[in-house]
N, C-alpha and C. Protein backbone atom coordinates (compact mmCIF):
# COMPACT_ATOMS: atom_id res chain seq x y z
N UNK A 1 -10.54 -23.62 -16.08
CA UNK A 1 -10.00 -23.12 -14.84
C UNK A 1 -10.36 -21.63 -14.72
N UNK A 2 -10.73 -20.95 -13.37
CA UNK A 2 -10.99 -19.78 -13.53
C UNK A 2 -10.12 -19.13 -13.12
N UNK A 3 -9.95 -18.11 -13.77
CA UNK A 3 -8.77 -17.09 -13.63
C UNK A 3 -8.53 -16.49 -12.44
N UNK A 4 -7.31 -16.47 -11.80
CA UNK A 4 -7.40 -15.81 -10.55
C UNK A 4 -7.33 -14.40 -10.15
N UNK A 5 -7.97 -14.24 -9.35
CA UNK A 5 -8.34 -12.29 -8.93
C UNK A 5 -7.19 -11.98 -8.09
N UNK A 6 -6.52 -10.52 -8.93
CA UNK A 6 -5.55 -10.20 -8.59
C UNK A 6 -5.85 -8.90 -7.85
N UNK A 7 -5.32 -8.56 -6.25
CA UNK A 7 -5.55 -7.72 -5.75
C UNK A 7 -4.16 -6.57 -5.53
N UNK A 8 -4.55 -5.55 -5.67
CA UNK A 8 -3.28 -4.63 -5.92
C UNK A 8 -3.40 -3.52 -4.64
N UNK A 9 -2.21 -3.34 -3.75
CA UNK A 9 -2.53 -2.59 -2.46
C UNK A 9 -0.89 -1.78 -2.81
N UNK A 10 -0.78 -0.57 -2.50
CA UNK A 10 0.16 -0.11 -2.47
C UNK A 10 0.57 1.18 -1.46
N UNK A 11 1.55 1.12 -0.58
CA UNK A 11 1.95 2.29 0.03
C UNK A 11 3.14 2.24 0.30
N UNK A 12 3.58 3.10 1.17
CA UNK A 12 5.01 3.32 1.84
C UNK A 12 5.42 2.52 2.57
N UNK A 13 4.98 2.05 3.44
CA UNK A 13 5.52 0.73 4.67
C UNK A 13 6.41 1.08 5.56
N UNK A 14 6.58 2.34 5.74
CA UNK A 14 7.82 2.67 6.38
C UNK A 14 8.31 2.06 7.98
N UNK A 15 7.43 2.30 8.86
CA UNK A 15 7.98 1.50 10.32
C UNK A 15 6.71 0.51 10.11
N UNK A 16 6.55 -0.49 9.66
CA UNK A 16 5.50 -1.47 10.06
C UNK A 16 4.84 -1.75 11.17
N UNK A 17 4.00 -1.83 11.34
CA UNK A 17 2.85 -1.61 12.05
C UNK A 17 1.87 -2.69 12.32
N UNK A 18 1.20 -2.94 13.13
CA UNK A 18 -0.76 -3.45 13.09
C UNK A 18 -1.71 -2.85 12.39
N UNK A 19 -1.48 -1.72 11.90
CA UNK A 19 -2.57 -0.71 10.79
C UNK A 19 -1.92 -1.68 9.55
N UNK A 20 -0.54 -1.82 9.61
CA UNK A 20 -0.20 -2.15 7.81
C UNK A 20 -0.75 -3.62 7.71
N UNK A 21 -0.30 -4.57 8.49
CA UNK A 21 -1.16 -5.63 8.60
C UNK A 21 -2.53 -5.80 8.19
N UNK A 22 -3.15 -5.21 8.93
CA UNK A 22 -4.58 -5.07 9.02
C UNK A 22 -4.84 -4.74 7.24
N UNK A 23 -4.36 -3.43 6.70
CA UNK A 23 -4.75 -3.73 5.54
C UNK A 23 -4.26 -4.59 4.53
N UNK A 24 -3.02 -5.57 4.75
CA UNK A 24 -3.02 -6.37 4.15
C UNK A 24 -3.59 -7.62 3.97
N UNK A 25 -4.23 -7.90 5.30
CA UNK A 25 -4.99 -9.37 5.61
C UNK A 25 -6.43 -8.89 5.04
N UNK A 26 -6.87 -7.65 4.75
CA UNK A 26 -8.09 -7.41 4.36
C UNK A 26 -8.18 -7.38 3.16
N UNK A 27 -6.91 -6.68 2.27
CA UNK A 27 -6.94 -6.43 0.79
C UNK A 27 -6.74 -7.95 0.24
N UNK A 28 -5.92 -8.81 1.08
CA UNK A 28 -5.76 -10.37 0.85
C UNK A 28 -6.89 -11.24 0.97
N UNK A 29 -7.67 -10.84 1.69
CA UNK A 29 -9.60 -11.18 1.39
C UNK A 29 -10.08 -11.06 0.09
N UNK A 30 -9.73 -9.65 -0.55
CA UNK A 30 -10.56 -9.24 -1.65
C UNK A 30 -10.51 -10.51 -2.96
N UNK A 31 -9.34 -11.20 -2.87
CA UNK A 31 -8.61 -12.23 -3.94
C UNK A 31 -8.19 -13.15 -3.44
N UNK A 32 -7.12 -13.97 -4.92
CA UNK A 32 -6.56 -14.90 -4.75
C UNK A 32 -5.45 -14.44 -4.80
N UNK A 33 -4.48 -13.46 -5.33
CA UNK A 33 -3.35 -12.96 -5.05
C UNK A 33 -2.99 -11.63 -4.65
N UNK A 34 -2.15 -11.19 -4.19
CA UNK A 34 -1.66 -10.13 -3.34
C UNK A 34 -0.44 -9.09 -3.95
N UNK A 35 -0.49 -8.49 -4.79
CA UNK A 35 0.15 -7.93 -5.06
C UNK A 35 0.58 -6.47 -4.32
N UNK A 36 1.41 -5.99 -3.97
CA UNK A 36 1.85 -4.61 -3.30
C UNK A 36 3.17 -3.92 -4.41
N UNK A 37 2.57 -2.27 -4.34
CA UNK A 37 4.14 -1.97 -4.73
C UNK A 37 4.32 -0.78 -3.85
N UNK A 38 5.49 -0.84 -3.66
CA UNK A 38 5.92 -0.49 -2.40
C UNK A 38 6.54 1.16 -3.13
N UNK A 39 6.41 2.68 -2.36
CA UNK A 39 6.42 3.60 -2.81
C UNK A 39 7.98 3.77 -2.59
N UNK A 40 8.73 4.46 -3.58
CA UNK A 40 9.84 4.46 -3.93
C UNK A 40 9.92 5.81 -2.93
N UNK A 41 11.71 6.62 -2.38
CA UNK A 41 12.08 7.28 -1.39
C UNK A 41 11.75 8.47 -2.05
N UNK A 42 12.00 8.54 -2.98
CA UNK A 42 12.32 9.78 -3.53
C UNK A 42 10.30 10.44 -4.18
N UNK A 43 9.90 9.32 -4.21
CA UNK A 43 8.32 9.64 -4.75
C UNK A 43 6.98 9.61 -3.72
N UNK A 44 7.79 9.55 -2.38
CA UNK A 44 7.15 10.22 -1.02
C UNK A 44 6.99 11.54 -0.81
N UNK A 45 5.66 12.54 -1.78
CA UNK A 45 5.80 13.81 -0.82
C UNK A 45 5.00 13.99 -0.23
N UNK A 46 4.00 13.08 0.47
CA UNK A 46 2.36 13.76 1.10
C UNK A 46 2.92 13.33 2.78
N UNK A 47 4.08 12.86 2.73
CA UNK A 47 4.55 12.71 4.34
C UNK A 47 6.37 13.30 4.34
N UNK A 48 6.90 13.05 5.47
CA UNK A 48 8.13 13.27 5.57
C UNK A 48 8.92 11.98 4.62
N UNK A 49 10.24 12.09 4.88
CA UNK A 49 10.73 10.89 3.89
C UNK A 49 10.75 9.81 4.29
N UNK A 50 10.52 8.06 4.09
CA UNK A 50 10.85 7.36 4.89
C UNK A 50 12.40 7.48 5.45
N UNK A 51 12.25 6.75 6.97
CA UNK A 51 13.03 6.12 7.91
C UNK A 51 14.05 4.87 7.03
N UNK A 52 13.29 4.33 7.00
CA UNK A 52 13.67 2.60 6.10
C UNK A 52 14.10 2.60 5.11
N UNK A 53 15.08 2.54 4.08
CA UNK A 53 14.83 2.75 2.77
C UNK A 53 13.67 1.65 2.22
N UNK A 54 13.82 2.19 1.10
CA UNK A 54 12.86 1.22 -0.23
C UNK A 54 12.95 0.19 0.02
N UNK A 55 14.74 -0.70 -0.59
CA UNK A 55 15.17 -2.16 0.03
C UNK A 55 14.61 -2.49 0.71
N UNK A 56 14.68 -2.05 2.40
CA UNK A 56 14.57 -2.72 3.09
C UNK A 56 12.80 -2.68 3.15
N UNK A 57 12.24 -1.54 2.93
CA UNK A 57 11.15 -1.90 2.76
C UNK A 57 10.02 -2.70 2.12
N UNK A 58 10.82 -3.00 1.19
CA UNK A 58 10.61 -4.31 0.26
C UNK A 58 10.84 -5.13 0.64
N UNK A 59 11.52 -5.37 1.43
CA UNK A 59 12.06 -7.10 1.99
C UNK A 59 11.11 -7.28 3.30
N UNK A 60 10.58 -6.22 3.59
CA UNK A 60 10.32 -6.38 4.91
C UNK A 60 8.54 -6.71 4.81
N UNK A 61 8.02 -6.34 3.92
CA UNK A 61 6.28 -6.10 3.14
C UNK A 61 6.19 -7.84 2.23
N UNK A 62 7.73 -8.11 1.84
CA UNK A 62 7.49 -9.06 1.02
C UNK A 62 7.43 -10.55 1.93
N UNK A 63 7.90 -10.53 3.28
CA UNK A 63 7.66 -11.25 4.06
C UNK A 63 6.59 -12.03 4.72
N UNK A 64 5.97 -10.90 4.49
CA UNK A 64 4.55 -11.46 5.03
C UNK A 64 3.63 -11.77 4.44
N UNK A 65 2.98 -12.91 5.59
CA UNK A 65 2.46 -13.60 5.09
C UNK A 65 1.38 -13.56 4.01
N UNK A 66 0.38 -12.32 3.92
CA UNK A 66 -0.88 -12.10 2.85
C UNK A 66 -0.11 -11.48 1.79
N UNK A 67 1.26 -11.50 1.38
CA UNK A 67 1.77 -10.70 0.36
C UNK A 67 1.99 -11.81 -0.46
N UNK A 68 1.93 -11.96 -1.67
CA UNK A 68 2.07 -12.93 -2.61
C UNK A 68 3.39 -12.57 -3.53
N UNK A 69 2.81 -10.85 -4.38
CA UNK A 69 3.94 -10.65 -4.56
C UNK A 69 4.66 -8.92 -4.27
N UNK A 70 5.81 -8.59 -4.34
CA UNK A 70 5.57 -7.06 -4.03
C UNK A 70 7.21 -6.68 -4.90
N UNK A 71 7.27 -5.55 -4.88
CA UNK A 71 7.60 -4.56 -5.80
C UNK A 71 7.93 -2.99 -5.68
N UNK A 72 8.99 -2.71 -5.87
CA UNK A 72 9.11 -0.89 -6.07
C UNK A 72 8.34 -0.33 -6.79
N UNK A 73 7.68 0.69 -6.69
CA UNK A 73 6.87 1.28 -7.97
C UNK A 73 7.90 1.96 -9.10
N UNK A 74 7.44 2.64 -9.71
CA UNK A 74 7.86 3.40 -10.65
C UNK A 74 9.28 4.47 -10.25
N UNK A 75 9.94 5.16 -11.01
CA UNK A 75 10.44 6.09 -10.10
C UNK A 75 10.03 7.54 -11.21
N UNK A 76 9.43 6.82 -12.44
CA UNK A 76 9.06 7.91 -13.51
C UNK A 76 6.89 7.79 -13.43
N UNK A 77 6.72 6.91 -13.56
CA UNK A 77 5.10 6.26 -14.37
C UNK A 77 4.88 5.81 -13.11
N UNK A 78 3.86 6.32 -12.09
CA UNK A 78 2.58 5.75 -11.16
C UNK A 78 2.33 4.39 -11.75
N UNK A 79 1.59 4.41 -12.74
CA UNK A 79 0.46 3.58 -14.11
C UNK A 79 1.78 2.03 -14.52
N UNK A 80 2.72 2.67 -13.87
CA UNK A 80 3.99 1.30 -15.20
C UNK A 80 3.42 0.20 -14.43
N UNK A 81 3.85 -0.15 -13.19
CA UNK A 81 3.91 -1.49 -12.14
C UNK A 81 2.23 -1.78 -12.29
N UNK A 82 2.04 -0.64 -12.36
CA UNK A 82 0.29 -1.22 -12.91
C UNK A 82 -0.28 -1.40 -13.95
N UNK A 83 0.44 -1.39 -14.87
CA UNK A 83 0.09 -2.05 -16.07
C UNK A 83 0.64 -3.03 -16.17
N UNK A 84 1.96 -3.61 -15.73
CA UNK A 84 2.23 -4.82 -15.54
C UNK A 84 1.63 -5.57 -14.87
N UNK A 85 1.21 -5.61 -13.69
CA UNK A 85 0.59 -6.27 -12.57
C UNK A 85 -1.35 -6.75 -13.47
N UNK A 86 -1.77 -5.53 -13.93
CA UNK A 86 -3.54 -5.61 -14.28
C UNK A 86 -4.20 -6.33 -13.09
N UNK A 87 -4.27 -5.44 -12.65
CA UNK A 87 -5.12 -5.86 -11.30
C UNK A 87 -6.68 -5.74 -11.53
N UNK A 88 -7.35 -6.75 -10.92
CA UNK A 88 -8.90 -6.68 -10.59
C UNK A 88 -9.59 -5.75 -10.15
N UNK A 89 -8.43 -5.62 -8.60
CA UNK A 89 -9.43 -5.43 -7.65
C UNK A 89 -8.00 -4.28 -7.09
N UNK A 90 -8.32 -2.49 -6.44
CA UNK A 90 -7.30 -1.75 -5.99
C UNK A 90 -7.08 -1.65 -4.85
N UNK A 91 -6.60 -1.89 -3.74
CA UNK A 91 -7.39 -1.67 -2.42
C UNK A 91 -6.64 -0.56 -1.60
N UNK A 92 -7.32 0.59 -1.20
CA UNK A 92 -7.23 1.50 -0.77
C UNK A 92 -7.07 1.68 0.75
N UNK A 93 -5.95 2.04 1.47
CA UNK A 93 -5.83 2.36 2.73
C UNK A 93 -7.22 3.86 3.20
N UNK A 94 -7.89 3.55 4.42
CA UNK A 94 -8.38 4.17 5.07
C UNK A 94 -8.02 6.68 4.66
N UNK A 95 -6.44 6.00 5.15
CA UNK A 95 -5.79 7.58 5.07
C UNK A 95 -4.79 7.81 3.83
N UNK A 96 -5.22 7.13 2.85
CA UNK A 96 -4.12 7.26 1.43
C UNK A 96 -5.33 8.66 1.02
N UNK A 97 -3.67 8.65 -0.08
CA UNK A 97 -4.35 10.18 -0.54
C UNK A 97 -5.07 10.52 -1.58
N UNK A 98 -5.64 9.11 -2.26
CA UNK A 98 -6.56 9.11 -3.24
C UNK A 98 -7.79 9.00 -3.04
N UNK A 99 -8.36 9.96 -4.38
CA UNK A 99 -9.77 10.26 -4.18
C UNK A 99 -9.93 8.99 -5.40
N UNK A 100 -11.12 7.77 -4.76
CA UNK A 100 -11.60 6.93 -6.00
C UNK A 100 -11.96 6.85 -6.91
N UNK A 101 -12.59 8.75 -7.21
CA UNK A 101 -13.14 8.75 -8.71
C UNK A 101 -11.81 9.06 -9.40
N UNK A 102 -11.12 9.88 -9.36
CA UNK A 102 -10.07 10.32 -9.86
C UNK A 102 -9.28 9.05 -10.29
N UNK A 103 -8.93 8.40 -9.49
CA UNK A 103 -7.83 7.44 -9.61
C UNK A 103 -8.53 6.40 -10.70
N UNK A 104 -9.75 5.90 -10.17
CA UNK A 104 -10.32 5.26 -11.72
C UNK A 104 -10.84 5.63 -12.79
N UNK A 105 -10.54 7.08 -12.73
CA UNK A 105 -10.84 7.57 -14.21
C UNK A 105 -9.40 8.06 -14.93
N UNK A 106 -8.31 7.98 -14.18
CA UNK A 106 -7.04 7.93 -14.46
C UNK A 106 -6.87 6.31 -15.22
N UNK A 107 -7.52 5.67 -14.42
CA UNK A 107 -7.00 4.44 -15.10
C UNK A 107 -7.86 4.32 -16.30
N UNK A 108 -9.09 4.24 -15.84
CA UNK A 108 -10.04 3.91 -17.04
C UNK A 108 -9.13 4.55 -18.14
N UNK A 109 -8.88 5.69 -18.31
CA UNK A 109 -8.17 6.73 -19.54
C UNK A 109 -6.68 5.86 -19.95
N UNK A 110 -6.45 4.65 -19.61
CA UNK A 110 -5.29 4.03 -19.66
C UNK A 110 -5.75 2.65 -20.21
N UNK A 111 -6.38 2.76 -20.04
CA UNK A 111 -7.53 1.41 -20.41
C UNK A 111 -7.73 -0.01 -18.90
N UNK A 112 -7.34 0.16 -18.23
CA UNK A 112 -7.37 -0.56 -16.88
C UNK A 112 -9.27 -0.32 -15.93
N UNK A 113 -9.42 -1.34 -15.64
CA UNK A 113 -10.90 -1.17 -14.93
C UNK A 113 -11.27 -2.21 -13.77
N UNK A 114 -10.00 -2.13 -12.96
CA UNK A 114 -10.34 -2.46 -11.43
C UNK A 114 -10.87 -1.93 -10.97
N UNK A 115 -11.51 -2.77 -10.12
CA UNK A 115 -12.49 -2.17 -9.06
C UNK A 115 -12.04 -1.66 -7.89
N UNK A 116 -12.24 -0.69 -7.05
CA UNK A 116 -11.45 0.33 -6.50
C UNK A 116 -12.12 0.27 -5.16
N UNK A 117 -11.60 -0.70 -4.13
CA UNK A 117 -12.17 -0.45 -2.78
C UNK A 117 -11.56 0.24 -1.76
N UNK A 118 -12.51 0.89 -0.64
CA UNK A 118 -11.44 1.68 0.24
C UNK A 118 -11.76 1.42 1.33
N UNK A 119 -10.39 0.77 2.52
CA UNK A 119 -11.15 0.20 3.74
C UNK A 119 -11.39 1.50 4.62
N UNK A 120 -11.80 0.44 5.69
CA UNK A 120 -12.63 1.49 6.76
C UNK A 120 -11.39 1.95 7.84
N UNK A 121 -11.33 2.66 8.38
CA UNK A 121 -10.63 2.74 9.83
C UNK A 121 -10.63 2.13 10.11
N UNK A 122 -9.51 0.91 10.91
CA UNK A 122 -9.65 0.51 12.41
C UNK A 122 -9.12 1.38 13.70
N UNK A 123 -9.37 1.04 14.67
CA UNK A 123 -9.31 1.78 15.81
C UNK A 123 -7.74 0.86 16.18
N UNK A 124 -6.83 1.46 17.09
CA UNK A 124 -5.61 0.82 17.73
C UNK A 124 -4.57 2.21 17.73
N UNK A 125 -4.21 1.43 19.01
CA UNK A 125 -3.19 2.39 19.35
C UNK A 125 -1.91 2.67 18.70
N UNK A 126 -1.40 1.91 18.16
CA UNK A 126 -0.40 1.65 17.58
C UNK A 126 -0.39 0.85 15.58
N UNK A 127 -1.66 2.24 15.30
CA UNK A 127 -1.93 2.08 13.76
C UNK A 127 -1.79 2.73 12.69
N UNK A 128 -0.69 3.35 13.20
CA UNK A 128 0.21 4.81 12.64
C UNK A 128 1.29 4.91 12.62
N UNK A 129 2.18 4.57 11.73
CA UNK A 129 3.60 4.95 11.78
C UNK A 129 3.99 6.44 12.56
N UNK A 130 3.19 7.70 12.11
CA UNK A 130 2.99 8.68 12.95
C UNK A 130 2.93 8.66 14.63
N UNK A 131 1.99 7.69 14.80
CA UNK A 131 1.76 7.75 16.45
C UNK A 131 2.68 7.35 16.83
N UNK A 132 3.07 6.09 16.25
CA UNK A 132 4.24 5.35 16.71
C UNK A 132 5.88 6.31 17.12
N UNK A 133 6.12 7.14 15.33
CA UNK A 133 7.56 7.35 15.61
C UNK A 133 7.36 8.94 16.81
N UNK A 134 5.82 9.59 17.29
CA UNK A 134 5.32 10.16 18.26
C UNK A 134 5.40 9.78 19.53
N UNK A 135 5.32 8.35 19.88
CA UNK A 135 4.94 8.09 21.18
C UNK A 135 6.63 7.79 21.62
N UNK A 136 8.12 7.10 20.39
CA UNK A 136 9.00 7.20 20.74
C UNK A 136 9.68 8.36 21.04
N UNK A 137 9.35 9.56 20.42
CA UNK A 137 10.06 10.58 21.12
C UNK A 137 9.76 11.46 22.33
N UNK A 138 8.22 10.65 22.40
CA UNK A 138 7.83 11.29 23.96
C UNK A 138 8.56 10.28 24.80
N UNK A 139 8.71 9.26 25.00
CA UNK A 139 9.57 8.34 25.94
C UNK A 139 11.16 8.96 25.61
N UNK A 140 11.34 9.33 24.64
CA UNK A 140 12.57 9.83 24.88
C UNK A 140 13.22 10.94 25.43
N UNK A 141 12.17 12.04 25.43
CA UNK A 141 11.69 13.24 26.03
C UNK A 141 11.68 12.88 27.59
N UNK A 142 11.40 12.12 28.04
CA UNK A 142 10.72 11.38 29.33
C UNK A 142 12.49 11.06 30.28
């Protein structure tokens, strides 16, 4: 039997979206399973804090449909949920804040050697938690 390819996607999820979709039906291409871990409240600093908590953001990522399985990350170790998980294959959002050499030479140094893809942009209006919680306070402004 051949072993199945485990794909590992991870971010914040905070107001869900058609962008978050999008990279999950794509990173769910890369394999046969879907793993996500979902970024803990307190280990958000390259944006404001989430809206949603964690919970619910977990319940809400684990719903759908290309998610197989999903998860809080760490609240100490990046590397823990990923050394549990040993993923194949990493799949990288368009606007995450990792640079690919870095991150797989972080791992490599851990002994891990997935392969590290990073999707492309899509275009849409509504593919940004940003635009989004933007375009509600201009209607509210309004």
């Amino acid at each position: 039997m051949t072993p199945l390819t485990r794909v590992l996607a991870t971010g914040t999820f905070d107001i869900l979206h058609p962008g978050h979709l999008y990279f999950l039906e794509q990173a769910k291409m890369l394999g046969d399973e879907l793993y996500i871990i979902i970024s803990r409240d307190v280990n958000v600093n390259h944006k404001p804090t989430p809206i949603v908590p964690e919970e619910q953001r977990l319940k809400m990522v684990a719903a759908l449909k290309p998610v197989d399985f999903a998860m809080l990350g760490s609240l100490t170790d990046y590397f823990e949920p990923i050394a549990e998980i040993n993923p194949d294959v990493i799949v990288l959002g368009f606007d995450q804040n990792f640079q690919e050499n870095e991150l797989e030479n972080a791992l490599n140094q851990r002994g891990f050697f997935p392969k590290i893809v990073r999707l492309q942009k899509i275009e849409g209006e509504y593919y940004s938690s940003r635009a989004i919680a933007a375009e509600i306070a201009e209607r509210k402004n309004k």
